[in-house]
N, C-alpha and C. Protein backbone atom coordinates (compact mmCIF):
# COMPACT_ATOMS: atom_id res chain seq x y z
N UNK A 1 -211.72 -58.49 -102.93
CA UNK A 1 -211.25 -58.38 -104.30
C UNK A 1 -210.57 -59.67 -104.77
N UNK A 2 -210.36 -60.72 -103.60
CA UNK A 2 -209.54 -61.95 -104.10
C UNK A 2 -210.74 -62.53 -105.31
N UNK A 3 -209.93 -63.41 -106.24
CA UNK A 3 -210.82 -64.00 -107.23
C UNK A 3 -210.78 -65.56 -106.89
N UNK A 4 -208.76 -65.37 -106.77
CA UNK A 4 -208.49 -66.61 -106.62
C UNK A 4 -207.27 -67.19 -106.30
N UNK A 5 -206.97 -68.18 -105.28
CA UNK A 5 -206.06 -68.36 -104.91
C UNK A 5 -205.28 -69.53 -106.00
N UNK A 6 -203.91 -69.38 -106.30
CA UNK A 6 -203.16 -70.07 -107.47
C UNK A 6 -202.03 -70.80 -106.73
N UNK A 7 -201.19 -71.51 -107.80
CA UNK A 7 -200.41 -72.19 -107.33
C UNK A 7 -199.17 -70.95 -106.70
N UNK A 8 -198.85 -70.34 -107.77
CA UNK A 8 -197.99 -68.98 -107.04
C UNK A 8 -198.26 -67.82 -107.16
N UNK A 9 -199.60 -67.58 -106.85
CA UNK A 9 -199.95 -66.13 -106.42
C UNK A 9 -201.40 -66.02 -106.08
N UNK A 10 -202.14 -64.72 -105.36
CA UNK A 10 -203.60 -64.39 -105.03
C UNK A 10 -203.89 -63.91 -106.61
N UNK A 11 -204.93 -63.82 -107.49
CA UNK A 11 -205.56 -63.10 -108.52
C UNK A 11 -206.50 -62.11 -107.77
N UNK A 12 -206.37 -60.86 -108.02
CA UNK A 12 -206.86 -60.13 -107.07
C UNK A 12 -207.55 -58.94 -108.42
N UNK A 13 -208.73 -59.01 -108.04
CA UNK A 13 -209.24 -57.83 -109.02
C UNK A 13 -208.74 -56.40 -108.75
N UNK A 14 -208.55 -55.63 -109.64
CA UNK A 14 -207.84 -53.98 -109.92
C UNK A 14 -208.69 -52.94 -108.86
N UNK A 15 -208.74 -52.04 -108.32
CA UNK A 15 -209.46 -51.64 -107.81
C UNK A 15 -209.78 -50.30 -108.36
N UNK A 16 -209.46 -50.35 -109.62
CA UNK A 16 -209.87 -49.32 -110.96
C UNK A 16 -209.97 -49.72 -112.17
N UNK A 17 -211.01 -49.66 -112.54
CA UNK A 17 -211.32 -50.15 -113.66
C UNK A 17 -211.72 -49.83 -115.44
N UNK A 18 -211.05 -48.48 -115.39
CA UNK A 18 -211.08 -48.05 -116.76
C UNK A 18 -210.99 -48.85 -118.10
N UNK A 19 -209.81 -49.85 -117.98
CA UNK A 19 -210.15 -50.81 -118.77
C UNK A 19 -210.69 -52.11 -117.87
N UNK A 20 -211.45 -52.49 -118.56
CA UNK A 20 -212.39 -53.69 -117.49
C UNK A 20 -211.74 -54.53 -117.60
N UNK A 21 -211.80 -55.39 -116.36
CA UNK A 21 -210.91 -56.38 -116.49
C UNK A 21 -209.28 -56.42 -115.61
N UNK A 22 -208.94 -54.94 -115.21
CA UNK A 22 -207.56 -55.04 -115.02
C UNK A 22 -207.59 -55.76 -113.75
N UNK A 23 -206.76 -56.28 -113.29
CA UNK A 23 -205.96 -57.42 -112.31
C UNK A 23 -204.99 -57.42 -111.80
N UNK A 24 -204.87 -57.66 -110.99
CA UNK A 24 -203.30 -58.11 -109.84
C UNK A 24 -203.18 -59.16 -109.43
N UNK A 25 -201.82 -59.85 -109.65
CA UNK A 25 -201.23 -60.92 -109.23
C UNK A 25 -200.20 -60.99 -107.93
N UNK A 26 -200.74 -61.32 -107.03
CA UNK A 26 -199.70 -60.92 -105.50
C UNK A 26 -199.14 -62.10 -105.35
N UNK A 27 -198.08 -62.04 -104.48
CA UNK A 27 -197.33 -63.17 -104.19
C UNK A 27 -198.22 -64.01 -103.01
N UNK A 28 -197.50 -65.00 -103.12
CA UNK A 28 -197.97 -65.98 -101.80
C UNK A 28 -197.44 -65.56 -100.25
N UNK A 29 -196.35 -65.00 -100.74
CA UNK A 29 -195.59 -64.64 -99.38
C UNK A 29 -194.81 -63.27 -99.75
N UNK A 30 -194.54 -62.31 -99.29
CA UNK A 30 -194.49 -61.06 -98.94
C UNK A 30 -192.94 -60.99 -99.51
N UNK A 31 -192.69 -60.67 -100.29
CA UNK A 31 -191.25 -60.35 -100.98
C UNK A 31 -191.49 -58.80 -101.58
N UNK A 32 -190.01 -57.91 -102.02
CA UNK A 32 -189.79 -56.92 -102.96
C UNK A 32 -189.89 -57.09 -104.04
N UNK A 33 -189.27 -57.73 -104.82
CA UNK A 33 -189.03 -58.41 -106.36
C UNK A 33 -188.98 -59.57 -106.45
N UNK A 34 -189.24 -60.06 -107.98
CA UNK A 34 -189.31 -60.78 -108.21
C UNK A 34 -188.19 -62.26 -107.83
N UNK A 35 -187.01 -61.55 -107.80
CA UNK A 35 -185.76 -61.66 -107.85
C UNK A 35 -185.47 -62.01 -106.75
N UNK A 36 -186.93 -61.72 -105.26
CA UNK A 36 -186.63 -62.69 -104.15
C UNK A 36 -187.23 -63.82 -103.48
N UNK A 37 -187.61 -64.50 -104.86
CA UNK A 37 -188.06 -65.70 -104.83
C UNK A 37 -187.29 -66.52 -105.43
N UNK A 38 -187.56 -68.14 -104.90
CA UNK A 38 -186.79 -69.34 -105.81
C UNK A 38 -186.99 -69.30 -107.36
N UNK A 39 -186.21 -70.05 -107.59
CA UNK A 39 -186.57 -70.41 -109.30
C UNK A 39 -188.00 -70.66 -109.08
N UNK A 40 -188.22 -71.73 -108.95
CA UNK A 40 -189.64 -72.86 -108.59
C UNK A 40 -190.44 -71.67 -108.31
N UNK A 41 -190.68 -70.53 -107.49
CA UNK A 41 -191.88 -69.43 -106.62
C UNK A 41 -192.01 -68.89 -108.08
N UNK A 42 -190.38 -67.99 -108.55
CA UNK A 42 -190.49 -67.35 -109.74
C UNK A 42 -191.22 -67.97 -110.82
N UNK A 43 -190.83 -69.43 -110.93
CA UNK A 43 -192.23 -70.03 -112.03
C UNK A 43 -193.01 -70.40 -112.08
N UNK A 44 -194.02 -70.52 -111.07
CA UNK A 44 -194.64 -71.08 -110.83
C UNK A 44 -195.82 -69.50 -110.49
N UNK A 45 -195.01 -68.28 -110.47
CA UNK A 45 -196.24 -66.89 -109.95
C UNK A 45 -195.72 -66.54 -112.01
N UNK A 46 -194.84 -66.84 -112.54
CA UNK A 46 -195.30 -65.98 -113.92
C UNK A 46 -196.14 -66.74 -114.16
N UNK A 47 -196.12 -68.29 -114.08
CA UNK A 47 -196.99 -69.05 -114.73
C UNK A 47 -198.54 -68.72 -114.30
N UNK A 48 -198.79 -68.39 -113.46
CA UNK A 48 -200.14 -68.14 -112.88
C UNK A 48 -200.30 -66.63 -113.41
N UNK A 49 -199.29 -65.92 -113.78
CA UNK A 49 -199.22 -63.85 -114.27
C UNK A 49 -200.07 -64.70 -115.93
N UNK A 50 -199.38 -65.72 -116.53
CA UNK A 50 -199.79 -65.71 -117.57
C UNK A 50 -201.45 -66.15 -117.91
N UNK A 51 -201.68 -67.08 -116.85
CA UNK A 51 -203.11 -67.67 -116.59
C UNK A 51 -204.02 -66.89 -116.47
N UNK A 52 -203.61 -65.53 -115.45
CA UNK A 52 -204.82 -64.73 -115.42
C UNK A 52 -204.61 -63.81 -116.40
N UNK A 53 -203.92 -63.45 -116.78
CA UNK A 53 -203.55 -62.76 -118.42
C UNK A 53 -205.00 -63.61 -119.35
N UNK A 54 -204.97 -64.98 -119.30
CA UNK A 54 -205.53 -65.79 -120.62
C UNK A 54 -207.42 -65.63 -119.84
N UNK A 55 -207.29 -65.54 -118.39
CA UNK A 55 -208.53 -65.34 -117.53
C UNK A 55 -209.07 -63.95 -117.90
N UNK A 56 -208.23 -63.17 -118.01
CA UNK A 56 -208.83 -61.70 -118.33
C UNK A 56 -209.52 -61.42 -120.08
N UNK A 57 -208.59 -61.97 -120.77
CA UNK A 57 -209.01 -61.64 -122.28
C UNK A 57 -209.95 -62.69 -122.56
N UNK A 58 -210.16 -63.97 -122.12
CA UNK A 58 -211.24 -64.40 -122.27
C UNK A 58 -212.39 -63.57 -121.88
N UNK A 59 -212.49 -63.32 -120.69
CA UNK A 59 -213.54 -62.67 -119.83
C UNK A 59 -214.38 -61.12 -120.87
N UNK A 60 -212.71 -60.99 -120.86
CA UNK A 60 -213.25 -59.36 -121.55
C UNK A 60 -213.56 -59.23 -122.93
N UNK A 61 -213.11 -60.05 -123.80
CA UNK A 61 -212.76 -60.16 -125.46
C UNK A 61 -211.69 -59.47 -125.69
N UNK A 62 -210.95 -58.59 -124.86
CA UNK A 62 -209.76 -57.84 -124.90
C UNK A 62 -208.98 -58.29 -126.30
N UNK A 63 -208.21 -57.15 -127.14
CA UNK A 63 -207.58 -57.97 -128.23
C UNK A 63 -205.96 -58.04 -127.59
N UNK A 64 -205.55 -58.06 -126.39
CA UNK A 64 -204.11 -58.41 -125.86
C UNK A 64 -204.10 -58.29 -124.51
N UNK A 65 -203.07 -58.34 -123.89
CA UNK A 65 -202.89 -58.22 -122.89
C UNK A 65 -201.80 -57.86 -122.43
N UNK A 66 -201.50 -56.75 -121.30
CA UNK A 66 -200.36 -55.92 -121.02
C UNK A 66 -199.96 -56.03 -119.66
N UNK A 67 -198.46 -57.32 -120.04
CA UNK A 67 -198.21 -57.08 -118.58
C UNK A 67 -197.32 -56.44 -117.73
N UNK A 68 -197.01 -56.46 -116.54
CA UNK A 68 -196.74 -55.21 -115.54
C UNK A 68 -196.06 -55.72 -114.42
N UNK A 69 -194.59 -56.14 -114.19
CA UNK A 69 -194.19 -56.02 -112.95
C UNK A 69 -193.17 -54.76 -112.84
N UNK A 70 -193.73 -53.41 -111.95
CA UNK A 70 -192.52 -52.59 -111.95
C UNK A 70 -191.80 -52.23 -110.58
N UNK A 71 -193.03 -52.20 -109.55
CA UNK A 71 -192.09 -51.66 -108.76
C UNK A 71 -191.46 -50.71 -108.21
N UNK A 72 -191.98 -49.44 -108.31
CA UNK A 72 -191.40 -48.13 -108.41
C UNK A 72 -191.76 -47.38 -107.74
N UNK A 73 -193.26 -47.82 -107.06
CA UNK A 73 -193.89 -47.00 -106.21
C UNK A 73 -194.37 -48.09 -104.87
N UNK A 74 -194.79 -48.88 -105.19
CA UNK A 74 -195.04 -49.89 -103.99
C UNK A 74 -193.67 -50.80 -104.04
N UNK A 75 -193.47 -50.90 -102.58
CA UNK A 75 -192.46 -51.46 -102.74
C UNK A 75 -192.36 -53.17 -102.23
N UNK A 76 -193.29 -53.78 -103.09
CA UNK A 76 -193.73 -55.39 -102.56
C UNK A 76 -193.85 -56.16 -104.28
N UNK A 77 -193.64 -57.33 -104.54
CA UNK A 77 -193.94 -57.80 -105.93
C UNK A 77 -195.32 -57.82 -106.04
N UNK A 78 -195.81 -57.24 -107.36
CA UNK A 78 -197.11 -57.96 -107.58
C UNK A 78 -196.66 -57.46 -109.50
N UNK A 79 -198.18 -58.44 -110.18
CA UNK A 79 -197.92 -58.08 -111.27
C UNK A 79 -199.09 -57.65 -111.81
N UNK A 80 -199.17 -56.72 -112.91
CA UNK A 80 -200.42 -55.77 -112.97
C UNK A 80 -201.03 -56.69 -114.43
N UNK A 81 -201.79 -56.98 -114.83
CA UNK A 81 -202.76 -57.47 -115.76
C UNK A 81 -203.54 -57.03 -116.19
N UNK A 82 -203.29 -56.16 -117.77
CA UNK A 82 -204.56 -55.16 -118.25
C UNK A 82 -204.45 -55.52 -119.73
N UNK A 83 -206.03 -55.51 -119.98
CA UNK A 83 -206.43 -56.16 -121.40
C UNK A 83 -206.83 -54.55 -122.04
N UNK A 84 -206.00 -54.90 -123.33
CA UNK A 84 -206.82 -53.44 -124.16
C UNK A 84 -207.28 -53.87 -125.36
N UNK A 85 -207.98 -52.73 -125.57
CA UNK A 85 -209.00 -53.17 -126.74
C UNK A 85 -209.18 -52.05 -127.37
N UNK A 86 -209.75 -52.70 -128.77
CA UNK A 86 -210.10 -52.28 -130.16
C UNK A 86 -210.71 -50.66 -129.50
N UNK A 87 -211.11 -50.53 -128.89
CA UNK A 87 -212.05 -49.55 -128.79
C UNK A 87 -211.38 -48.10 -128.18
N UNK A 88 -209.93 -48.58 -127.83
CA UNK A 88 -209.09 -47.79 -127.30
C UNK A 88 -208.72 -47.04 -128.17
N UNK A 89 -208.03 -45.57 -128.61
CA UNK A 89 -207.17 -44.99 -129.09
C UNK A 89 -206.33 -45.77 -129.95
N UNK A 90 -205.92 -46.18 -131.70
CA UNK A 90 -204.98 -46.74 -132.09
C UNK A 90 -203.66 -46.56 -131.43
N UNK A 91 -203.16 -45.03 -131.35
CA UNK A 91 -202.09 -44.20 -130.96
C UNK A 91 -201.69 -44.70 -129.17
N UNK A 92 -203.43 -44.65 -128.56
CA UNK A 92 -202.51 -45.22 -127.22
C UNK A 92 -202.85 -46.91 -126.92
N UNK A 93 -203.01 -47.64 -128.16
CA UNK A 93 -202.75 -48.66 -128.17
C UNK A 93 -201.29 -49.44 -127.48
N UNK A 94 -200.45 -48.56 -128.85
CA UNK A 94 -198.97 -48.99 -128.45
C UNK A 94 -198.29 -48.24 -127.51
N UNK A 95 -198.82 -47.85 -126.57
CA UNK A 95 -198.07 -46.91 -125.83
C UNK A 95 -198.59 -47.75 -124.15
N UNK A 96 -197.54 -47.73 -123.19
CA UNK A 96 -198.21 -48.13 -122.15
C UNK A 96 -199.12 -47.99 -121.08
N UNK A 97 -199.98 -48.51 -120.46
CA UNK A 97 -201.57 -48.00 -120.08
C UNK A 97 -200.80 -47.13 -118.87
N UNK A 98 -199.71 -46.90 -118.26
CA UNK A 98 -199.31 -45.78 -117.13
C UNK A 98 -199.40 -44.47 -117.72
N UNK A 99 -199.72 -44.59 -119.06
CA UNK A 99 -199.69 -43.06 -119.84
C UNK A 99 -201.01 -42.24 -120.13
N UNK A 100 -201.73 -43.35 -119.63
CA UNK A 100 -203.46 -42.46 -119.19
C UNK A 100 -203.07 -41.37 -118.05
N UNK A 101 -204.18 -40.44 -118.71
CA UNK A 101 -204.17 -39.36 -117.49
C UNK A 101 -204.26 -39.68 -115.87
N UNK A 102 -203.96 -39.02 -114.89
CA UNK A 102 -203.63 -39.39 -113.83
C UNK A 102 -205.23 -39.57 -113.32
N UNK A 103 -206.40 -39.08 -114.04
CA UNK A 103 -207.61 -39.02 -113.35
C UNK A 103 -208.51 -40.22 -113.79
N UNK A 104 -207.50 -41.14 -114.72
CA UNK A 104 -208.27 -42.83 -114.72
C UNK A 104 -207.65 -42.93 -113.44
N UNK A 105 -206.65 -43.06 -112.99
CA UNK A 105 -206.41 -43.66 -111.63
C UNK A 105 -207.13 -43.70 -110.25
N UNK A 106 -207.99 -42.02 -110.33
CA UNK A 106 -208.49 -41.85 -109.51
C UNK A 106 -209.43 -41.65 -109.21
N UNK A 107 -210.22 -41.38 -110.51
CA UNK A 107 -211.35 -40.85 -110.42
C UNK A 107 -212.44 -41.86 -110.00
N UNK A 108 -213.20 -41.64 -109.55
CA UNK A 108 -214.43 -42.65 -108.51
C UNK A 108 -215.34 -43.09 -109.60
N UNK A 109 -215.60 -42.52 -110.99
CA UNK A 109 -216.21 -43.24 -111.79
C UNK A 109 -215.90 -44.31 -112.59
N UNK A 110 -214.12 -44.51 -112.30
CA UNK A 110 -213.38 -45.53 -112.73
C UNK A 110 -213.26 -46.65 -111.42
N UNK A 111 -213.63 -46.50 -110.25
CA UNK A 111 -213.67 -47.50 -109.13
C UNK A 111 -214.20 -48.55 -109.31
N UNK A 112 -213.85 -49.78 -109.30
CA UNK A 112 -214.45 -51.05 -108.69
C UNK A 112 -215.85 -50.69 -108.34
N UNK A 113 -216.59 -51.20 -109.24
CA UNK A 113 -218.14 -51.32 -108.33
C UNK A 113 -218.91 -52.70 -108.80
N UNK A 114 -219.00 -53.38 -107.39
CA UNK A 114 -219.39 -54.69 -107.69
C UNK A 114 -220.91 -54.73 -108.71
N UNK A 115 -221.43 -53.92 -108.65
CA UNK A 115 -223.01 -53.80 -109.21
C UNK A 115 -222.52 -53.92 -111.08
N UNK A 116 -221.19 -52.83 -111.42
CA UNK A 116 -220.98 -52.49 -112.83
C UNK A 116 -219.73 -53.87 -113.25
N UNK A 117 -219.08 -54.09 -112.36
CA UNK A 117 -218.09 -55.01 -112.90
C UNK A 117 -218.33 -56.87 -112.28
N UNK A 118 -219.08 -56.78 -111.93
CA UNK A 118 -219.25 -58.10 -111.10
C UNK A 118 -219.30 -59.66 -112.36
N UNK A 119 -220.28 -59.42 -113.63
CA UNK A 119 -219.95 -60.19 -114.41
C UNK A 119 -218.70 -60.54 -114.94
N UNK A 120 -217.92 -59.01 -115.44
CA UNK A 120 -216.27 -59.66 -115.85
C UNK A 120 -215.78 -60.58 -114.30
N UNK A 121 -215.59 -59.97 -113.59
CA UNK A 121 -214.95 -60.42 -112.18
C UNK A 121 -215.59 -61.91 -112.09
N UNK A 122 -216.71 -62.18 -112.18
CA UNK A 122 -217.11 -63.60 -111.74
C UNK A 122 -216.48 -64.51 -113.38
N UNK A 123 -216.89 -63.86 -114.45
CA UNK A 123 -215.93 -64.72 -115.65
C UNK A 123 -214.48 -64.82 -115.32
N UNK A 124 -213.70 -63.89 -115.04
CA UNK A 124 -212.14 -64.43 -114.32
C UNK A 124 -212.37 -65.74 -113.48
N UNK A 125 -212.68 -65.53 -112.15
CA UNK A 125 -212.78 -66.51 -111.21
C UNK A 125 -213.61 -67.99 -111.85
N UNK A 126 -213.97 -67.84 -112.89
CA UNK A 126 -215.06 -69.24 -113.22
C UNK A 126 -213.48 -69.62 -114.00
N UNK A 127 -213.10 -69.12 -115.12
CA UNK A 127 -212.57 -69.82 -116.07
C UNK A 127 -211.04 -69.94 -114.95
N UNK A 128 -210.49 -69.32 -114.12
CA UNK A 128 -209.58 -69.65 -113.24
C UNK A 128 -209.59 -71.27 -112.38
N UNK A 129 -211.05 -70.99 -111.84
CA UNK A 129 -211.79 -72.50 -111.69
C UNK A 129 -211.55 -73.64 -112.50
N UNK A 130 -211.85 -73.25 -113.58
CA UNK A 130 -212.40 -74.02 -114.95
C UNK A 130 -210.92 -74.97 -115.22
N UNK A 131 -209.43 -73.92 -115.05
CA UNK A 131 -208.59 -74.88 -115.53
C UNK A 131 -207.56 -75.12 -114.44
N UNK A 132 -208.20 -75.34 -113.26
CA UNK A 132 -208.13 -75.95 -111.62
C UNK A 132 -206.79 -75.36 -111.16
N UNK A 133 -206.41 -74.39 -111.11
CA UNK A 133 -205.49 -73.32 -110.46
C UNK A 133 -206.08 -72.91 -109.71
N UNK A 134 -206.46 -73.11 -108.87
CA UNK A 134 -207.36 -72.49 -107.54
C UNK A 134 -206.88 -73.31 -106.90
C-alpha cells in the first residue's frame, strides 16, 4: 500500500475506499502523537500531510480535502487524508467523513482493490514523484 516514501512520513494508500482516493500519512519512526516528535519531525510530516492532501485532489478532482489526526482508537500517529466531492450528500458534506455508516468501513465492496483503484493510486505516487518528495 506504500505510494511513497517523504521527507517526514510513508504516504500509504487507505485500505477502504469509499471515497477514492483516501490516504494515510505514517510517521518515519514509531511515536503516539504528534506531540512526540521535534519541531523539525512535526514540520516536516504536516508538511508532507499537506502534499499528499494536494496528491490526492489532484488525482481525484476532489472539491477539498479533509484532514485527520485523531488518535482514539489506534494508538500510534498517523494522519488520515480524504478528498470529498460534489457528488457526496450536500448535508454530509459539512459534516465529518467518521459519520458514514459503520458499513463504509467495512464492507468488502468498499476494500482496496488494485484492479478498481490502481489508476487514482498510481496518479498519487506520480505527482508525489513529480514534486521530488520521495
Amino acid at each position: 500500500m506504500v505510494m511513497a516514501k517523504m521527507e517526514g512520513g510513508i504516504a500509504v494508500f487507505g485500505d477502504t475506499q469509499f471515497l477514492e482516493g483516501y490516504s494515510v500519512l505514517l510517521p518515519k519512526k514509531e511515536v503516539n502523537s504528534l506531540n512526540d516528535l521535534d519541531l523539525a519531525e512535526r514540520t516536516l510530516f504536516l508538511k508532507d500531510m499537506s502534499i499528499l492532501g494536494d496528491a490526492v485532489m489532484q488525482a481525484t478532482n476532489a472539491i477539498s480535502i479533509n484532514y485527520d489526526i485523531l488518535g482514539n482508537t489506534d494508538n500510534f500517529l498517523h494522519a488520515h487524508v480524504f478528498p470529498r466531492f460534489s457528488t457526496e450528500e450536500p448535508e454530509r458534506l459539512k459534516k465529518p467523513v467518521w459519520l458514514y455508516s459503520s458499513d463504509h468501513w467495512s464492507d468488502k465492496s468498499y476494500s482496496y482493490d488494485p484492479k478498481k483503484h490502481e489508476l487514482v493510486r498510481n496518479k498519487i505516487t506520480a505527482y508525489l514523484k513529480e514534486f521530488e518528495v520521495i
